[in-house]
N, C-alpha and C. Protein backbone atom coordinates (compact mmCIF):
# COMPACT_ATOMS: atom_id res chain seq x y z
N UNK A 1 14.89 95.99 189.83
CA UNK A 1 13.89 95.12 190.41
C UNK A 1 13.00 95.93 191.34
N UNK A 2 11.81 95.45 191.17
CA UNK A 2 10.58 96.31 191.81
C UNK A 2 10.25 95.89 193.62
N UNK A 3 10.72 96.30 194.45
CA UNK A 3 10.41 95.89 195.54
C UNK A 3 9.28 96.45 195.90
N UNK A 4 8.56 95.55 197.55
CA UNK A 4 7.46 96.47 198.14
C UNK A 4 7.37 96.18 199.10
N UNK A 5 7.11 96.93 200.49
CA UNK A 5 6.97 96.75 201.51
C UNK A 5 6.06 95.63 201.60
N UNK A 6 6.32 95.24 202.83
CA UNK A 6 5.61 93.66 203.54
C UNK A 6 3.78 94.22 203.94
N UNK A 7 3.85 94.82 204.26
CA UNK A 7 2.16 95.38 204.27
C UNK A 7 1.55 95.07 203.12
N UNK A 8 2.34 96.02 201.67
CA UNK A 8 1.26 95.56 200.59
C UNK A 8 1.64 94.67 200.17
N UNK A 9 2.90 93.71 199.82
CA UNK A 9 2.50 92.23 200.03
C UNK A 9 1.31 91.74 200.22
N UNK A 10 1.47 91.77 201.90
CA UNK A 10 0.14 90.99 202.67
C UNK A 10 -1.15 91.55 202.02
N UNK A 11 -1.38 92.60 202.11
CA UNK A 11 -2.55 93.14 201.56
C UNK A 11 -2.55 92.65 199.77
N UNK A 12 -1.69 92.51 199.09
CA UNK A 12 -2.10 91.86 197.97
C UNK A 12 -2.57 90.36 197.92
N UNK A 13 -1.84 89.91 198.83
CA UNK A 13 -2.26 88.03 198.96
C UNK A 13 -3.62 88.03 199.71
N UNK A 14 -3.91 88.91 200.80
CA UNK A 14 -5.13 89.08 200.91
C UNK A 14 -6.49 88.80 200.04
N UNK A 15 -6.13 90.45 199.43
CA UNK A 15 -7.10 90.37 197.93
C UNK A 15 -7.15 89.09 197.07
N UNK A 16 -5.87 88.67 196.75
CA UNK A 16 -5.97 87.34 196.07
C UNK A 16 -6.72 86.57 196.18
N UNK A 17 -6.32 85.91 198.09
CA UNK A 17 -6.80 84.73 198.30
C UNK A 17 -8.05 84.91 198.41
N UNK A 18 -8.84 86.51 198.88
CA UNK A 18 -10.13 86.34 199.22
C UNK A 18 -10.83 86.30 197.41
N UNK A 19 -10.09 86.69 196.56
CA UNK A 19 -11.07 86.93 194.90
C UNK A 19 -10.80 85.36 194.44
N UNK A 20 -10.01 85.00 195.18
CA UNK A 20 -9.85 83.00 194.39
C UNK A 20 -10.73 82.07 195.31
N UNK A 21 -10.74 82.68 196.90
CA UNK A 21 -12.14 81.52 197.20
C UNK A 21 -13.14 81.93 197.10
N UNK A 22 -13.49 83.08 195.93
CA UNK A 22 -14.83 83.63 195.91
C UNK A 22 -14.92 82.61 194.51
N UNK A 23 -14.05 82.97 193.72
CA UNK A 23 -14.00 82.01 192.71
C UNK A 23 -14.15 81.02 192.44
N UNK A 24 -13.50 80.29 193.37
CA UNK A 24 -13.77 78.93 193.25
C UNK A 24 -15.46 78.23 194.26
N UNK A 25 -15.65 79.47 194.87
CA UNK A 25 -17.37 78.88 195.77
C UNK A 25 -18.16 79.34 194.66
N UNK A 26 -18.14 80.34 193.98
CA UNK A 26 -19.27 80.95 193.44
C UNK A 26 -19.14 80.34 191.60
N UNK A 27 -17.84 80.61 191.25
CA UNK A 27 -17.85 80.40 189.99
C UNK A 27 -17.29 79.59 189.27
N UNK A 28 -16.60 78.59 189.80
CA UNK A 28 -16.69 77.62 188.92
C UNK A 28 -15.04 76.68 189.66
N UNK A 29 -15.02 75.61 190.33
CA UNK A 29 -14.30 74.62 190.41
C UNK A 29 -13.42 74.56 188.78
N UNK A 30 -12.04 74.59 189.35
CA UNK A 30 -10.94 74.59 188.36
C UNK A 30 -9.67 73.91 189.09
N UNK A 31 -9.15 73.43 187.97
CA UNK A 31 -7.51 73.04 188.23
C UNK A 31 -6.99 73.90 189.32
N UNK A 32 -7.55 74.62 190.01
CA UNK A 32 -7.00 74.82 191.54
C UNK A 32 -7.59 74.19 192.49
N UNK A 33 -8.93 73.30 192.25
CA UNK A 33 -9.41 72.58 193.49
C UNK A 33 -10.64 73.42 194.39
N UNK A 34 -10.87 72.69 195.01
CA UNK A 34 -11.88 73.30 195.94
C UNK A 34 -11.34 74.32 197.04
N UNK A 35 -11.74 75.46 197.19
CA UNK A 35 -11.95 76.59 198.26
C UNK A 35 -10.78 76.22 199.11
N UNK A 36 -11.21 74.73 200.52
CA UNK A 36 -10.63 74.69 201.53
C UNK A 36 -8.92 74.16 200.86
N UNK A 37 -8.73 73.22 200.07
CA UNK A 37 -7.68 72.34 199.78
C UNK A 37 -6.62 74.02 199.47
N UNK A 38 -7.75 75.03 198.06
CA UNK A 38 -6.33 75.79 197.39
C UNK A 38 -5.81 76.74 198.99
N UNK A 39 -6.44 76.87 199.94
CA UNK A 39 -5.74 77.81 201.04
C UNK A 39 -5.53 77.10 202.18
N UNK A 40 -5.25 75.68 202.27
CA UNK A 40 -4.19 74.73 202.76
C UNK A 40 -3.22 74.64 202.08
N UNK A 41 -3.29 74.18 200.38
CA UNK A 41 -1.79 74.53 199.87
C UNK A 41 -0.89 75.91 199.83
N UNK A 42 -1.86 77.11 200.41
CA UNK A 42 -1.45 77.96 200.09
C UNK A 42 -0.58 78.12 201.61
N UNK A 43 -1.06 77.93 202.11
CA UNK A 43 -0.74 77.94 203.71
C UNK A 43 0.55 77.57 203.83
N UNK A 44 0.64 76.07 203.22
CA UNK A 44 1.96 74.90 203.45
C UNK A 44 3.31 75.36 202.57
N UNK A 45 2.50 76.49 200.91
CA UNK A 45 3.34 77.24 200.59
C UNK A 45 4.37 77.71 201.21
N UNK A 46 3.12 78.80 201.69
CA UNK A 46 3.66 79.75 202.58
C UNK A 46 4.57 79.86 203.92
N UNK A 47 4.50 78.70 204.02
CA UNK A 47 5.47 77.79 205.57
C UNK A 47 6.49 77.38 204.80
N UNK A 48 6.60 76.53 203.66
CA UNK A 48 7.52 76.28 203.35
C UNK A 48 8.40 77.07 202.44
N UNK A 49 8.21 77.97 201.68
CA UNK A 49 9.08 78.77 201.28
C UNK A 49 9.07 80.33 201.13
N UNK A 50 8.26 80.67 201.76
CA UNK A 50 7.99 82.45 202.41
C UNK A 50 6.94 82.82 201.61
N UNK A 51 6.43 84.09 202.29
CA UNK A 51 5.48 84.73 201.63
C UNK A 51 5.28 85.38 200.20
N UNK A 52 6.79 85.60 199.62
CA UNK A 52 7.34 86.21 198.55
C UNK A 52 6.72 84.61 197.24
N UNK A 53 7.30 83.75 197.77
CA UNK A 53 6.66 82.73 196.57
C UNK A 53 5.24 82.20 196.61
N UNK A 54 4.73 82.36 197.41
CA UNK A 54 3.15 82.24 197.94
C UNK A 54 2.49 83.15 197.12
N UNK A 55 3.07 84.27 197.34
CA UNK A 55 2.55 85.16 196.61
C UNK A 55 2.56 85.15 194.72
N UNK A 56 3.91 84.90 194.34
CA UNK A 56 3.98 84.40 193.32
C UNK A 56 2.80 83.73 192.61
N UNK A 57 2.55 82.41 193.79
CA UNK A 57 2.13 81.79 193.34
C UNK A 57 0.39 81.70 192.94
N UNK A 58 0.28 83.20 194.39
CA UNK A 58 -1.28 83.32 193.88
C UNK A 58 -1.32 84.03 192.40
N UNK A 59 -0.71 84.90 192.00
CA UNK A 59 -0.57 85.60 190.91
C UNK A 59 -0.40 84.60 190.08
N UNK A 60 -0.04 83.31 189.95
CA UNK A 60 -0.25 83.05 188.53
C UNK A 60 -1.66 82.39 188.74
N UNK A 61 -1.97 81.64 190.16
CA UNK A 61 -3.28 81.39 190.03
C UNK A 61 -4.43 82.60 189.73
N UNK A 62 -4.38 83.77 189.73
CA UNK A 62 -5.35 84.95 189.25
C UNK A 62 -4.94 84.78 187.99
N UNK A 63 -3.73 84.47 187.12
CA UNK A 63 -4.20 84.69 185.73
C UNK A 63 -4.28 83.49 185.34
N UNK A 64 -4.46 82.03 185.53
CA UNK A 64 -5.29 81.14 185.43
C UNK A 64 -6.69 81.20 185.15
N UNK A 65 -7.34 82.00 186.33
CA UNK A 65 -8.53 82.14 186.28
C UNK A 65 -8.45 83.13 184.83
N UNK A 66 -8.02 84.75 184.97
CA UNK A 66 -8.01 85.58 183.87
C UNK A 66 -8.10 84.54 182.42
N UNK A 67 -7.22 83.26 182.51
CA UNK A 67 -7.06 83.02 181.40
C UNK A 67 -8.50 81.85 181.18
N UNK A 68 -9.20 81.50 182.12
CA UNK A 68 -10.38 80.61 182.17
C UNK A 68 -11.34 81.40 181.64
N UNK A 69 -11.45 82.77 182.13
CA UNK A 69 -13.25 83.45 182.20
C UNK A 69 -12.52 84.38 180.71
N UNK A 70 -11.26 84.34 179.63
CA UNK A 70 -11.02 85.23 178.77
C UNK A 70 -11.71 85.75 177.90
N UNK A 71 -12.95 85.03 177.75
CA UNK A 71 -14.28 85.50 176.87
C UNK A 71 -15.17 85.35 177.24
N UNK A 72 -15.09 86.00 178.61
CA UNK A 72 -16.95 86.12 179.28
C UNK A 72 -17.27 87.19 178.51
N UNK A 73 -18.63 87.11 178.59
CA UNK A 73 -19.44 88.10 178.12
C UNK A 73 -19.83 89.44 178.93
N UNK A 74 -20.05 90.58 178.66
CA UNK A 74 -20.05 91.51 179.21
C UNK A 74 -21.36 91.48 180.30
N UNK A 75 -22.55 90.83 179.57
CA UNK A 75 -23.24 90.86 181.62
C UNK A 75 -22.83 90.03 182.11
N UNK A 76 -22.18 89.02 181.72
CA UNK A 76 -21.58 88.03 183.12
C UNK A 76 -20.95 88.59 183.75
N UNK A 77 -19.44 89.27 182.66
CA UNK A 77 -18.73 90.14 183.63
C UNK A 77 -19.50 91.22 184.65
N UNK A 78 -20.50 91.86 184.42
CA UNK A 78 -21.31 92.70 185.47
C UNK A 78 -21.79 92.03 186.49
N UNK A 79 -22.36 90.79 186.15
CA UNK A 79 -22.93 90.64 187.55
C UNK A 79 -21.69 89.64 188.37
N UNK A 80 -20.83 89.20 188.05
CA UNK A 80 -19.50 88.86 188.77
C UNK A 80 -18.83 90.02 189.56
N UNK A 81 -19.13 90.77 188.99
CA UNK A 81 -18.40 92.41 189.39
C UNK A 81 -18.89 92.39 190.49
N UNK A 82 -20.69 92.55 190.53
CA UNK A 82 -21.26 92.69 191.61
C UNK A 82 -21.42 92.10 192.71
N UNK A 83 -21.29 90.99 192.46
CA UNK A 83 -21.58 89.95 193.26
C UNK A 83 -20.17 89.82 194.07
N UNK A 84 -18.82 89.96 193.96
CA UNK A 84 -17.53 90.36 193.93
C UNK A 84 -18.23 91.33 195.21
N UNK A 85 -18.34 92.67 194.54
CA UNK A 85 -18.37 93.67 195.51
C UNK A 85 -19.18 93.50 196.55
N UNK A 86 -20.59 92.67 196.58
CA UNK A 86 -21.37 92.49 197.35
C UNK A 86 -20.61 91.57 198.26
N UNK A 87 -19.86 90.79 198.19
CA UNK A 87 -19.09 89.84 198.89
C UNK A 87 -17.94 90.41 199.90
N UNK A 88 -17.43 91.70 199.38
CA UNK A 88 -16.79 92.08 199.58
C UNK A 88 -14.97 91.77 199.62
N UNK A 89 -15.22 91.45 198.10
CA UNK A 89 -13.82 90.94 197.63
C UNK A 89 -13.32 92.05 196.55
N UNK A 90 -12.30 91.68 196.03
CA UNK A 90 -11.97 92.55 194.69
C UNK A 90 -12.56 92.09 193.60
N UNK A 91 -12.51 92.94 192.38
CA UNK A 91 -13.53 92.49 191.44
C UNK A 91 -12.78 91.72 190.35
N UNK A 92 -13.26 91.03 189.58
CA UNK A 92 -13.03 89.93 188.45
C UNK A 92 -12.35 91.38 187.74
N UNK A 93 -12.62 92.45 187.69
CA UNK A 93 -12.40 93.78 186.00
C UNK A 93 -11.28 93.91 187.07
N UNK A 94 -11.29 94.31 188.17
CA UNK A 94 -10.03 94.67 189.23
C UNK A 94 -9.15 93.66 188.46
N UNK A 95 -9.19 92.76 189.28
CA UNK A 95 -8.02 91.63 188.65
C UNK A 95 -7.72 91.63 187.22
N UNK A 96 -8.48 92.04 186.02
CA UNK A 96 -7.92 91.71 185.38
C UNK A 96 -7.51 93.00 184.71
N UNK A 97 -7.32 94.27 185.27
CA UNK A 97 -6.56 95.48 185.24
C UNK A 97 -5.25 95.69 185.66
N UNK A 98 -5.20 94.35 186.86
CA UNK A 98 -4.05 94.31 187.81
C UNK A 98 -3.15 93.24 186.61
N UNK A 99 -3.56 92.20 186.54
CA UNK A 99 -2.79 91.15 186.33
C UNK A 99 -2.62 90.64 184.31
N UNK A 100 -3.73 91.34 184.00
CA UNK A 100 -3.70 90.33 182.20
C UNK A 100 -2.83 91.57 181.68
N UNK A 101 -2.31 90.35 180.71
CA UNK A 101 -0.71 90.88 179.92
C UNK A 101 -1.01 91.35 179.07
N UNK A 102 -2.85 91.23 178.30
CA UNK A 102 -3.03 91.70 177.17
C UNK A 102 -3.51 93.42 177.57
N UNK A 103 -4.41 93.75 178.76
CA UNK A 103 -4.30 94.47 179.79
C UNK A 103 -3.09 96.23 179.64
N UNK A 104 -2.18 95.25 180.03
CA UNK A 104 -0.99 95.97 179.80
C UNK A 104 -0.18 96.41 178.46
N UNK A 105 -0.78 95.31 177.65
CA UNK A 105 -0.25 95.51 176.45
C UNK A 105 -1.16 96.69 175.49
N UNK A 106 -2.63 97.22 175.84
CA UNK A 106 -3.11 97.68 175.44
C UNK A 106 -2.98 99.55 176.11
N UNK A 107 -2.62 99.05 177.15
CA UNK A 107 -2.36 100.59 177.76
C UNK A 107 -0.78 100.93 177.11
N UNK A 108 -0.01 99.96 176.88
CA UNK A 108 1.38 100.42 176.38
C UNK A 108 1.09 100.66 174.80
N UNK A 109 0.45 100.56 174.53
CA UNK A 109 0.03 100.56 172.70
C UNK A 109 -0.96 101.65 172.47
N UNK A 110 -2.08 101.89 173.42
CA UNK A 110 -3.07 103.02 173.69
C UNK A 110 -4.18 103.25 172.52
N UNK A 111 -4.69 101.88 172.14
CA UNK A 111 -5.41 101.49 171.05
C UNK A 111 -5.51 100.17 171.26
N UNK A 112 -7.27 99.70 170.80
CA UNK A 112 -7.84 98.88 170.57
C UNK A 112 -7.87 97.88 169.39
N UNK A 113 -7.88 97.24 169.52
CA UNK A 113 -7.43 96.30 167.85
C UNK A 113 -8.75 95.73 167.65
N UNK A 114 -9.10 94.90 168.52
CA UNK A 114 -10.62 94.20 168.48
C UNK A 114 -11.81 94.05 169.37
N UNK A 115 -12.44 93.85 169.06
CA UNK A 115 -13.74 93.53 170.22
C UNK A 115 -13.60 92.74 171.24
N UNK A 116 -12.93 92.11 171.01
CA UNK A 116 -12.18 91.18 172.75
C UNK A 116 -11.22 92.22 173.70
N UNK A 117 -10.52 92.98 173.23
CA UNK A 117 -9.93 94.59 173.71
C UNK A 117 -10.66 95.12 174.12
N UNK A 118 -12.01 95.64 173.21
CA UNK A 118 -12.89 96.56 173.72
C UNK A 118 -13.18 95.84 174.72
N UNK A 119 -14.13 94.96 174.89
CA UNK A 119 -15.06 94.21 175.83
C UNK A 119 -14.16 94.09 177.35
N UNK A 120 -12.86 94.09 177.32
CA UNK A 120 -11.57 93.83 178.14
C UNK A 120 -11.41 95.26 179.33
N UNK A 121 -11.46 96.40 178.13
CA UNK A 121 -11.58 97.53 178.46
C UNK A 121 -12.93 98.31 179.00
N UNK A 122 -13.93 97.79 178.67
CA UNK A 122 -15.42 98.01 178.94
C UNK A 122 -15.33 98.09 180.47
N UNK A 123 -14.87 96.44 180.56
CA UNK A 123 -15.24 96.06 181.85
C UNK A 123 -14.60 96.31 182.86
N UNK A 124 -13.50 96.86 182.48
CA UNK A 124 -12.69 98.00 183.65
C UNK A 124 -13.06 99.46 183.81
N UNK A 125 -13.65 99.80 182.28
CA UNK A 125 -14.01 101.48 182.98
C UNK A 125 -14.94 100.85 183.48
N UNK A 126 -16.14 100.12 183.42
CA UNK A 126 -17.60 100.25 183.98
C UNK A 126 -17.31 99.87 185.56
N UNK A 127 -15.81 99.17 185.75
CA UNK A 127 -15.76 98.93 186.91
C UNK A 127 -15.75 100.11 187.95
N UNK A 128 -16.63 100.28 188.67
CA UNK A 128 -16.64 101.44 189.53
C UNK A 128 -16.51 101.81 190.91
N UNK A 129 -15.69 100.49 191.00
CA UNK A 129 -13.69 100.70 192.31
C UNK A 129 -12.78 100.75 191.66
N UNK A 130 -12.59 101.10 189.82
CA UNK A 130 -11.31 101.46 189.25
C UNK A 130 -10.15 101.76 190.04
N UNK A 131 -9.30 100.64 190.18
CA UNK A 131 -7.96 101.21 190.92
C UNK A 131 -7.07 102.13 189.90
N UNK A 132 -6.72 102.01 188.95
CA UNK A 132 -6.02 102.47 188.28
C UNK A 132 -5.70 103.90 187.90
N UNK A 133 -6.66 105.17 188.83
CA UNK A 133 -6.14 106.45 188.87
C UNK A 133 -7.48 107.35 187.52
N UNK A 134 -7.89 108.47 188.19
CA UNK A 134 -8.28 109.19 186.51
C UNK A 134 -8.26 109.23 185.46
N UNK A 135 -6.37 108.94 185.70
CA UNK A 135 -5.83 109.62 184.28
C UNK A 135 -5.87 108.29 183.77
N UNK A 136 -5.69 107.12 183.96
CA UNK A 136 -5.89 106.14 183.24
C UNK A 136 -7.37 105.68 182.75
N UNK A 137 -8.47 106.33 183.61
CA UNK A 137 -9.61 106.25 183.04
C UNK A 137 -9.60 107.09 181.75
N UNK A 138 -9.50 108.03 182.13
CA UNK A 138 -9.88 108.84 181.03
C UNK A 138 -8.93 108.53 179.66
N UNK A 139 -7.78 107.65 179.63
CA UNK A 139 -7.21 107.25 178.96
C UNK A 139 -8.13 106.14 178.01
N UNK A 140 -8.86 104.78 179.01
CA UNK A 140 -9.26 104.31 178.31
C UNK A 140 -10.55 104.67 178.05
N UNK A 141 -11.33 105.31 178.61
CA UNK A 141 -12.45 106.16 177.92
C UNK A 141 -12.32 106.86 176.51
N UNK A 142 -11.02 107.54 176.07
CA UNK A 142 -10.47 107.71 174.65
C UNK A 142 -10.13 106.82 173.81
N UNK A 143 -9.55 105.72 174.26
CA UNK A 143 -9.61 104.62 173.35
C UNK A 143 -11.07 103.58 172.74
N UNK A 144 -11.62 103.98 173.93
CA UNK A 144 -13.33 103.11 173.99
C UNK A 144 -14.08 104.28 172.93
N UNK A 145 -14.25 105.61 173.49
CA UNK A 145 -14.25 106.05 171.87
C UNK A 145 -14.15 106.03 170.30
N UNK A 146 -12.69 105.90 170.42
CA UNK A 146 -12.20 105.97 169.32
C UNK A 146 -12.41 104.56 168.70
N UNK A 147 -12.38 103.01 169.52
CA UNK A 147 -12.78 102.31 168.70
C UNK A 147 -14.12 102.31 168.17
N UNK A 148 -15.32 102.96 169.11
CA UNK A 148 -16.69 102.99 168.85
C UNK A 148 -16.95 103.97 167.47
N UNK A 149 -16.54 105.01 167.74
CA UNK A 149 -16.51 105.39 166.21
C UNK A 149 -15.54 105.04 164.95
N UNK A 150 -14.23 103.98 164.98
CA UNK A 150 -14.13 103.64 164.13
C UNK A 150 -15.24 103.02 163.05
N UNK A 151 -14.67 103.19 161.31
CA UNK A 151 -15.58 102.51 160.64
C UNK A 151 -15.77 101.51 160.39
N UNK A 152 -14.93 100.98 161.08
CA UNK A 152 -14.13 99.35 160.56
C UNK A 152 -14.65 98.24 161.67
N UNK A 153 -15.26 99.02 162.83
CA UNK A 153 -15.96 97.84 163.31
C UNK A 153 -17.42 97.87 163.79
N UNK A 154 -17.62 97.05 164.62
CA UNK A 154 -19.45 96.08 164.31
C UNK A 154 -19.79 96.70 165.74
N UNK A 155 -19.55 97.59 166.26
CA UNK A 155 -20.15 98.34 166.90
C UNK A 155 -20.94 99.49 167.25
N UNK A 156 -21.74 99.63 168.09
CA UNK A 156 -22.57 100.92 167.53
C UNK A 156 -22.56 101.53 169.28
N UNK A 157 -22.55 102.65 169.35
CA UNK A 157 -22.85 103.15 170.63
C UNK A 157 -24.07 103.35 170.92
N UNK A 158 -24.03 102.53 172.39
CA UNK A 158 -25.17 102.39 172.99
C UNK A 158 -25.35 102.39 174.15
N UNK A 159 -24.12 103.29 175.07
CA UNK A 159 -24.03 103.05 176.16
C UNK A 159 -23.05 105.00 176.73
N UNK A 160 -24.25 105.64 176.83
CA UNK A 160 -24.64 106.76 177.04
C UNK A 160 -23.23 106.74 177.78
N UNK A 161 -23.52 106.58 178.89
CA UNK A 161 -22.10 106.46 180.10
C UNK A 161 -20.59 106.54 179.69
N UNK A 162 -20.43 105.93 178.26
CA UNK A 162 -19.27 106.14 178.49
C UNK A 162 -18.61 107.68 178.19
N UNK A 163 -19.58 108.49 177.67
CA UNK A 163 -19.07 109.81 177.45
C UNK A 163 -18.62 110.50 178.69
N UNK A 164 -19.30 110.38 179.79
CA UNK A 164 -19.36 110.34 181.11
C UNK A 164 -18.03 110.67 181.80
């Protein structure tokens, strides 16, 4: 079992709570409710059964959302990004580097299957507060490759940068 000190805890529920009331002011009211209500329940959570399930519980609310916005389009995803960073929250590609299972399932496999992958992966290299280290860039920078020149799909390169 994966433990972690109480700092990054806090500092993860942080990030959370501040990328879910950005979410819910800026982009779109969801089955979590309005802004003030989700960080009163989060609060009463958090009083009532510690920070450890609070936390929990924001994490499944981030892949709620992950699982709401699962086929945005790539400038939405950009200007969410931005608007994110301009806010000074974590970003929508952050979160969903941190938290989507498909995410993980593509770095454990190290290949792209489809254009919902690519587009998945796009929007994390282009993200440019990449938490995830070099070597994982440059990881999926080889896969973003390799699907772009496959023959088998409907893509064409057009985006200079990613050679980069």
């Amino acid at each position: 079992m994966i433990t972690r000190d109480s700092s990054s805890a806090d500092r993860e529920s942080a990030e959370l709570l501040a990328f879910l009331g950005f979410y819910l002011e800026n982009i779109k009211a969801s089955g979590l409710g309005d802004k003030a209500s989700f960080l009163k329940a989060f609060d009463e959570i958090s009083k009532a059964h510690g920070k450890s399930k609070a936390l929990q519980g924001l994490r499944q609310a981030a892949n709620d959302v992950l699982q709401d916005l699962g086929d945005i389009k790539p400038d939405l995803l950009s200007t969410i990004d931005l608007a994110a960073r301009s806010a000074g929250v974590v970003t929508l590609s952050e979160i969903r580097r941190r938290y989507s299972r498909t995410y993980k399932s593509i770095l454990r496999r190290g290949s792209l299957r489809n254009e919902t992958e690519y587009f998945l992966v796009k929007g994390v290299v282009d993200d440019s507060l990449h938490g995830g280290g070099q070597a994982e860039l440059d990881r999926l920078q080889s896969m973003l490759s390799a699907f772009e020149s496959a023959p088998n799909n409907s893509l064409k390169r057009t985006d200079q940068s990613l050679r980069d």
